[in-house]
PDB file of N, CA and C in Angstrom:
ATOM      1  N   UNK A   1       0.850  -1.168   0.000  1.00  0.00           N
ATOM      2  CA  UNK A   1       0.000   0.000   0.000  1.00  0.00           C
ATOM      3  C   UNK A   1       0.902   1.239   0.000  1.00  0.00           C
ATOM      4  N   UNK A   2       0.369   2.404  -0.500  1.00  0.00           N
ATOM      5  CA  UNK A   2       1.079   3.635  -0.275  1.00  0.00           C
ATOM      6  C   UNK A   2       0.891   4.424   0.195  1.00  0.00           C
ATOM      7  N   UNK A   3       2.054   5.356   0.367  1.00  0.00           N
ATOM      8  CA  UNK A   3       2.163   5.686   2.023  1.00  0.00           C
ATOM      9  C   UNK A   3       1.338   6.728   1.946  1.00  0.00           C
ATOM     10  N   UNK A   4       0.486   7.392   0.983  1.00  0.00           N
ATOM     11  CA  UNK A   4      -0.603   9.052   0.421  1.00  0.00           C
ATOM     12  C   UNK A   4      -2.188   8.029   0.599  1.00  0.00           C
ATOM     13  N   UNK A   5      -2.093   6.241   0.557  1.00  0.00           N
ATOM     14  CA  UNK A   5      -3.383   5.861   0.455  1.00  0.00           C
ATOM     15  C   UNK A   5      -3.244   5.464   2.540  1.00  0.00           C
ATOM     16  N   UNK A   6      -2.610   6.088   3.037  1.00  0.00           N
ATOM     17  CA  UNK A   6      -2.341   5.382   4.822  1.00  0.00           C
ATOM     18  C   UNK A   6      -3.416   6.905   5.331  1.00  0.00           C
ATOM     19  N   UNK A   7      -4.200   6.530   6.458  1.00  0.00           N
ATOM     20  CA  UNK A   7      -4.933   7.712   6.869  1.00  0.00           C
ATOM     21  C   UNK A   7      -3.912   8.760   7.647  1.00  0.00           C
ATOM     22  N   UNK A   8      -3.762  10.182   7.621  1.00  0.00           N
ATOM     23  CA  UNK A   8      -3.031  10.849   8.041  1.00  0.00           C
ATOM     24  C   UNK A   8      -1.823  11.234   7.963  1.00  0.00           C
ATOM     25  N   UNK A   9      -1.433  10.378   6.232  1.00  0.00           N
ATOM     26  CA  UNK A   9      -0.474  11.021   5.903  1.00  0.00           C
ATOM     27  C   UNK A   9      -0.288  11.583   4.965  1.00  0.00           C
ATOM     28  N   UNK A  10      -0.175  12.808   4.650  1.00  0.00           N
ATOM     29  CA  UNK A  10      -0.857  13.554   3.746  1.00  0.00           C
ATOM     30  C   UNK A  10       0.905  13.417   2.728  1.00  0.00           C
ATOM     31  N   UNK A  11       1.018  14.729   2.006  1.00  0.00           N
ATOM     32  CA  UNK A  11       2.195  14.806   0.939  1.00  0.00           C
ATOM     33  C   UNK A  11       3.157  15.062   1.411  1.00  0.00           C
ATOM     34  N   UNK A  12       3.499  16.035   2.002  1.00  0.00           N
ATOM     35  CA  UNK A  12       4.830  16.167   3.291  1.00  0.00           C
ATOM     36  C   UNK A  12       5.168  15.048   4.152  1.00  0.00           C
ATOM     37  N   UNK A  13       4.428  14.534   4.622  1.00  0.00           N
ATOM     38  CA  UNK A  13       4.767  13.439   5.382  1.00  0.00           C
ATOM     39  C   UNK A  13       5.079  12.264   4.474  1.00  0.00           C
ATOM     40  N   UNK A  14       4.209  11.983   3.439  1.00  0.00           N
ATOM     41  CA  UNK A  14       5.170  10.896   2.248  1.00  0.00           C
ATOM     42  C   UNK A  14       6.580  11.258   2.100  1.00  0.00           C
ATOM     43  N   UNK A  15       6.557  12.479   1.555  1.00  0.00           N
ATOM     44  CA  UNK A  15       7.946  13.131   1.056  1.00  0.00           C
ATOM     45  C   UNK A  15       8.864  12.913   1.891  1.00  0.00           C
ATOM     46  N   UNK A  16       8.472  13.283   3.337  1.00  0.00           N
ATOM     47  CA  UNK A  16       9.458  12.819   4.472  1.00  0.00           C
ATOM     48  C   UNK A  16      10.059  11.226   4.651  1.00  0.00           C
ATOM     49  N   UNK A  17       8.888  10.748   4.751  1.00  0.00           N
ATOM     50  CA  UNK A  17       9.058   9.326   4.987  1.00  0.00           C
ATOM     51  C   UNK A  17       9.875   8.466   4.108  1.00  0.00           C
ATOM     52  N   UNK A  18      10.060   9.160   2.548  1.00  0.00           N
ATOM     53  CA  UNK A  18      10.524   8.843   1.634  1.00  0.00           C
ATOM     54  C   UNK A  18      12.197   8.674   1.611  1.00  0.00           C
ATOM     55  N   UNK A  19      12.103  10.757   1.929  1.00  0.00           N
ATOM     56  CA  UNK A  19      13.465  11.099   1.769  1.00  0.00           C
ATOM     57  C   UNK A  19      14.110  10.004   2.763  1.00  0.00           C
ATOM     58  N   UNK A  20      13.610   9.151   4.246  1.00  0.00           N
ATOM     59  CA  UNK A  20      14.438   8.360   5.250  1.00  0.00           C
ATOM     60  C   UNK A  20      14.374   7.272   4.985  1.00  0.00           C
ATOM     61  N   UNK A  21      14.001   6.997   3.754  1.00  0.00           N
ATOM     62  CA  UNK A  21      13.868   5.628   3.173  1.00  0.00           C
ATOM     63  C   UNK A  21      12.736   4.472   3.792  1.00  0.00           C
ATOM     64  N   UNK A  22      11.728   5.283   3.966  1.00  0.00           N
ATOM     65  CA  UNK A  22      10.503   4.401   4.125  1.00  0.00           C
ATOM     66  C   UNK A  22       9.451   5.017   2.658  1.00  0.00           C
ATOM     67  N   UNK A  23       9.141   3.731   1.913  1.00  0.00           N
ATOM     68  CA  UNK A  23       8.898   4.035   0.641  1.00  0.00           C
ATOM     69  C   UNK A  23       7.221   3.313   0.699  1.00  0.00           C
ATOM     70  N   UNK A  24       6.989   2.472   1.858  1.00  0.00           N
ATOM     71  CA  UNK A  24       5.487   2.329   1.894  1.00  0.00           C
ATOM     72  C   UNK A  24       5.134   1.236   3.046  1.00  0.00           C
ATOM     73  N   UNK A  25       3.497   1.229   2.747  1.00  0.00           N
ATOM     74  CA  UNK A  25       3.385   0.995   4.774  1.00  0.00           C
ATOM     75  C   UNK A  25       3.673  -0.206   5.336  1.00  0.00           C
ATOM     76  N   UNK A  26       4.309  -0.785   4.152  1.00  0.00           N
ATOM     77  CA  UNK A  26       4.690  -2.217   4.726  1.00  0.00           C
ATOM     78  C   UNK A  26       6.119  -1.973   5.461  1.00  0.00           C
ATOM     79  N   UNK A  27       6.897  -1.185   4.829  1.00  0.00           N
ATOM     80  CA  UNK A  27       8.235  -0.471   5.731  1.00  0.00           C
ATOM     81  C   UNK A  27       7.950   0.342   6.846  1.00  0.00           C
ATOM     82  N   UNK A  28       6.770   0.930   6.812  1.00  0.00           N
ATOM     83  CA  UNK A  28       6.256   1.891   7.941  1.00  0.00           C
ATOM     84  C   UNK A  28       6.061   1.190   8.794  1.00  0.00           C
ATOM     85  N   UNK A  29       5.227  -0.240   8.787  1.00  0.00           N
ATOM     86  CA  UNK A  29       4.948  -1.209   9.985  1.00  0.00           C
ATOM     87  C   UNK A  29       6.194  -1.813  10.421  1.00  0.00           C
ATOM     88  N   UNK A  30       6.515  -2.139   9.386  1.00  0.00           N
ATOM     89  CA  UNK A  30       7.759  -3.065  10.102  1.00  0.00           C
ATOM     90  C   UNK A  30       9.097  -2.185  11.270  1.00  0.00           C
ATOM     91  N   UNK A  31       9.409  -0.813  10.698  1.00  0.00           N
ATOM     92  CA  UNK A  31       9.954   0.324  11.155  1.00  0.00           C
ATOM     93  C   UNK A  31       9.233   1.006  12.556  1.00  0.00           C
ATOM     94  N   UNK A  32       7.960   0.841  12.384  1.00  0.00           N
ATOM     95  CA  UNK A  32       7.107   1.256  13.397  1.00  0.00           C
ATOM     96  C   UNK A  32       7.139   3.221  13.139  1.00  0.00           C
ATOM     97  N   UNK A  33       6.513   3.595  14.099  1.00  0.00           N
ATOM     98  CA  UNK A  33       5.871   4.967  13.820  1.00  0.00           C
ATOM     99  C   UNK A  33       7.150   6.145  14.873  1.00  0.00           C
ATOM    100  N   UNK A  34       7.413   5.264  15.896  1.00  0.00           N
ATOM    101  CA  UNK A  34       8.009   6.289  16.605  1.00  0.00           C
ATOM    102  C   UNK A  34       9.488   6.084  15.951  1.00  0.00           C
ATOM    103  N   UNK A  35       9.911   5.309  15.558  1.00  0.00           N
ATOM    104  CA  UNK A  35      11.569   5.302  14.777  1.00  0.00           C
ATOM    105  C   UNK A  35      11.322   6.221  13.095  1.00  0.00           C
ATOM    106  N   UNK A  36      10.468   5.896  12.640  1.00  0.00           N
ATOM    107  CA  UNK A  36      10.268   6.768  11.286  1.00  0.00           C
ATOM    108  C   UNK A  36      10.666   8.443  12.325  1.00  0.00           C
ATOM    109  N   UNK A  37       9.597   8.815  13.164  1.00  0.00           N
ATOM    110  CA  UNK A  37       9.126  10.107  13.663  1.00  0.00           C
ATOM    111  C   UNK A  37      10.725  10.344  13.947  1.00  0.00           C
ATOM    112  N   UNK A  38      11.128   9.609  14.590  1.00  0.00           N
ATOM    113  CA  UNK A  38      13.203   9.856  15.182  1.00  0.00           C
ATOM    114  C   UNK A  38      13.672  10.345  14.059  1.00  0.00           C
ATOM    115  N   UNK A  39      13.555   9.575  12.724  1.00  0.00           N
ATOM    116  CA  UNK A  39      14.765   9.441  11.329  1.00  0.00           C
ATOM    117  C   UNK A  39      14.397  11.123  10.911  1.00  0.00           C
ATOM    118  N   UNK A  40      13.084  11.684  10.897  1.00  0.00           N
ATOM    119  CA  UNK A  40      12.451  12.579  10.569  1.00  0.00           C
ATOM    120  C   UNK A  40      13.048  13.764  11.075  1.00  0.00           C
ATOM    121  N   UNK A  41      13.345  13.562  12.228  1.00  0.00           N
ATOM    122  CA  UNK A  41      13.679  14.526  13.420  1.00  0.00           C
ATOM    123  C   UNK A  41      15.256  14.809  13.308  1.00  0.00           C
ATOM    124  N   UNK A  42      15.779  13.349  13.586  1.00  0.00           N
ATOM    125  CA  UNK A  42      17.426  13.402  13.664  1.00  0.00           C
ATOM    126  C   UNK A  42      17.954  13.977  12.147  1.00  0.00           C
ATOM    127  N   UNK A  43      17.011  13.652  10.894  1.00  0.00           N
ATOM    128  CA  UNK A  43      18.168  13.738   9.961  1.00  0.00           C
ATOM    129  C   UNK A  43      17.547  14.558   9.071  1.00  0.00           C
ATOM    130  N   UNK A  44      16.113  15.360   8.815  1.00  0.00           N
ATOM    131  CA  UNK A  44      15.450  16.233   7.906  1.00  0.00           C
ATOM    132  C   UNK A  44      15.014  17.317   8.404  1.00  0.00           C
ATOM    133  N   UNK A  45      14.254  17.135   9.460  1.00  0.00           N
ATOM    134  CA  UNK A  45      13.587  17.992   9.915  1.00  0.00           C
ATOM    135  C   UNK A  45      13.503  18.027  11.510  1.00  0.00           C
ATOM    136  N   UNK A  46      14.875  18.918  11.627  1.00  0.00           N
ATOM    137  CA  UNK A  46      14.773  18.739  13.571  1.00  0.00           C
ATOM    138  C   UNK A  46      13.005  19.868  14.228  1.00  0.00           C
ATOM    139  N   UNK A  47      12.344  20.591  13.216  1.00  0.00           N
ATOM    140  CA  UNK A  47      11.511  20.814  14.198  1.00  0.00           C
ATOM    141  C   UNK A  47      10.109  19.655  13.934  1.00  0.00           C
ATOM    142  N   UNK A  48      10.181  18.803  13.677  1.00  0.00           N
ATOM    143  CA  UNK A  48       9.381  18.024  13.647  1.00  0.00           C
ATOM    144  C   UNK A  48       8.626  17.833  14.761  1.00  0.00           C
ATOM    145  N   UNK A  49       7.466  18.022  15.240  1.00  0.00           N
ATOM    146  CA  UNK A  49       6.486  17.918  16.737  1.00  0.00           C
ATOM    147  C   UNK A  49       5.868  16.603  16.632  1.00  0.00           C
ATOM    148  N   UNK A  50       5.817  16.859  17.768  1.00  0.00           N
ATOM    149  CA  UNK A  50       5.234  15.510  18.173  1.00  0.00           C
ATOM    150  C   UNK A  50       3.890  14.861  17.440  1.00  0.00           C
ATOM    151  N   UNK A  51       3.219  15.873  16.962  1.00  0.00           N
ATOM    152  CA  UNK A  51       1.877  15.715  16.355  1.00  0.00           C
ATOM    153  C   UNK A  51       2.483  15.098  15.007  1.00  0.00           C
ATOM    154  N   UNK A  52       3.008  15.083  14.717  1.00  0.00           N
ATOM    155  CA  UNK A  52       4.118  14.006  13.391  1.00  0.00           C
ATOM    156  C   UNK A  52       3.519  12.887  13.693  1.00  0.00           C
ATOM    157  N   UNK A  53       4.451  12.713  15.081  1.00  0.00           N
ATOM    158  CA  UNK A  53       4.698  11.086  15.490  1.00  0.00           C
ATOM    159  C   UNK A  53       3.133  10.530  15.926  1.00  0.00           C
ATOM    160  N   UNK A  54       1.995  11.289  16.413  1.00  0.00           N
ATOM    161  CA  UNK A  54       1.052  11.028  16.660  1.00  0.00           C
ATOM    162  C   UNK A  54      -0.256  10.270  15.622  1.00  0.00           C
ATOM    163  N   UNK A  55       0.509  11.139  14.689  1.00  0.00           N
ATOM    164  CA  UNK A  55      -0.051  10.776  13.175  1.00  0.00           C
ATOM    165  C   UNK A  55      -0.206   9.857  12.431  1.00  0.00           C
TER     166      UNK A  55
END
């Protein structure tokens, strides 16, 4: 499945998820939500909030 058809993740957040090398939600599950939200934080986008990771 892809990661624009997952509820709440709109185009920025694909783009993100992308650029850290999660390319769809079968990598998203397996990766889980709060390590994507880290990769997001540590290596693209340090103001990333928590409402990211909630998402």
């Amino acid at each position: 499945m892809k990661l624009l058809e997952l509820p709440n993740i709109g185009k920025e957040t694909a783009r993100q998820l992308e650029e850290v090398g999660i390319h769809d939600a079968e990598e998203l599950r397996l990766v889980g939500g709060k390590e994507a939200w880290l990769r997001i934080k540590t290596s693209i986008d340090p103001g990333a909030c928590i409402h990211l990771l909630y998402g």
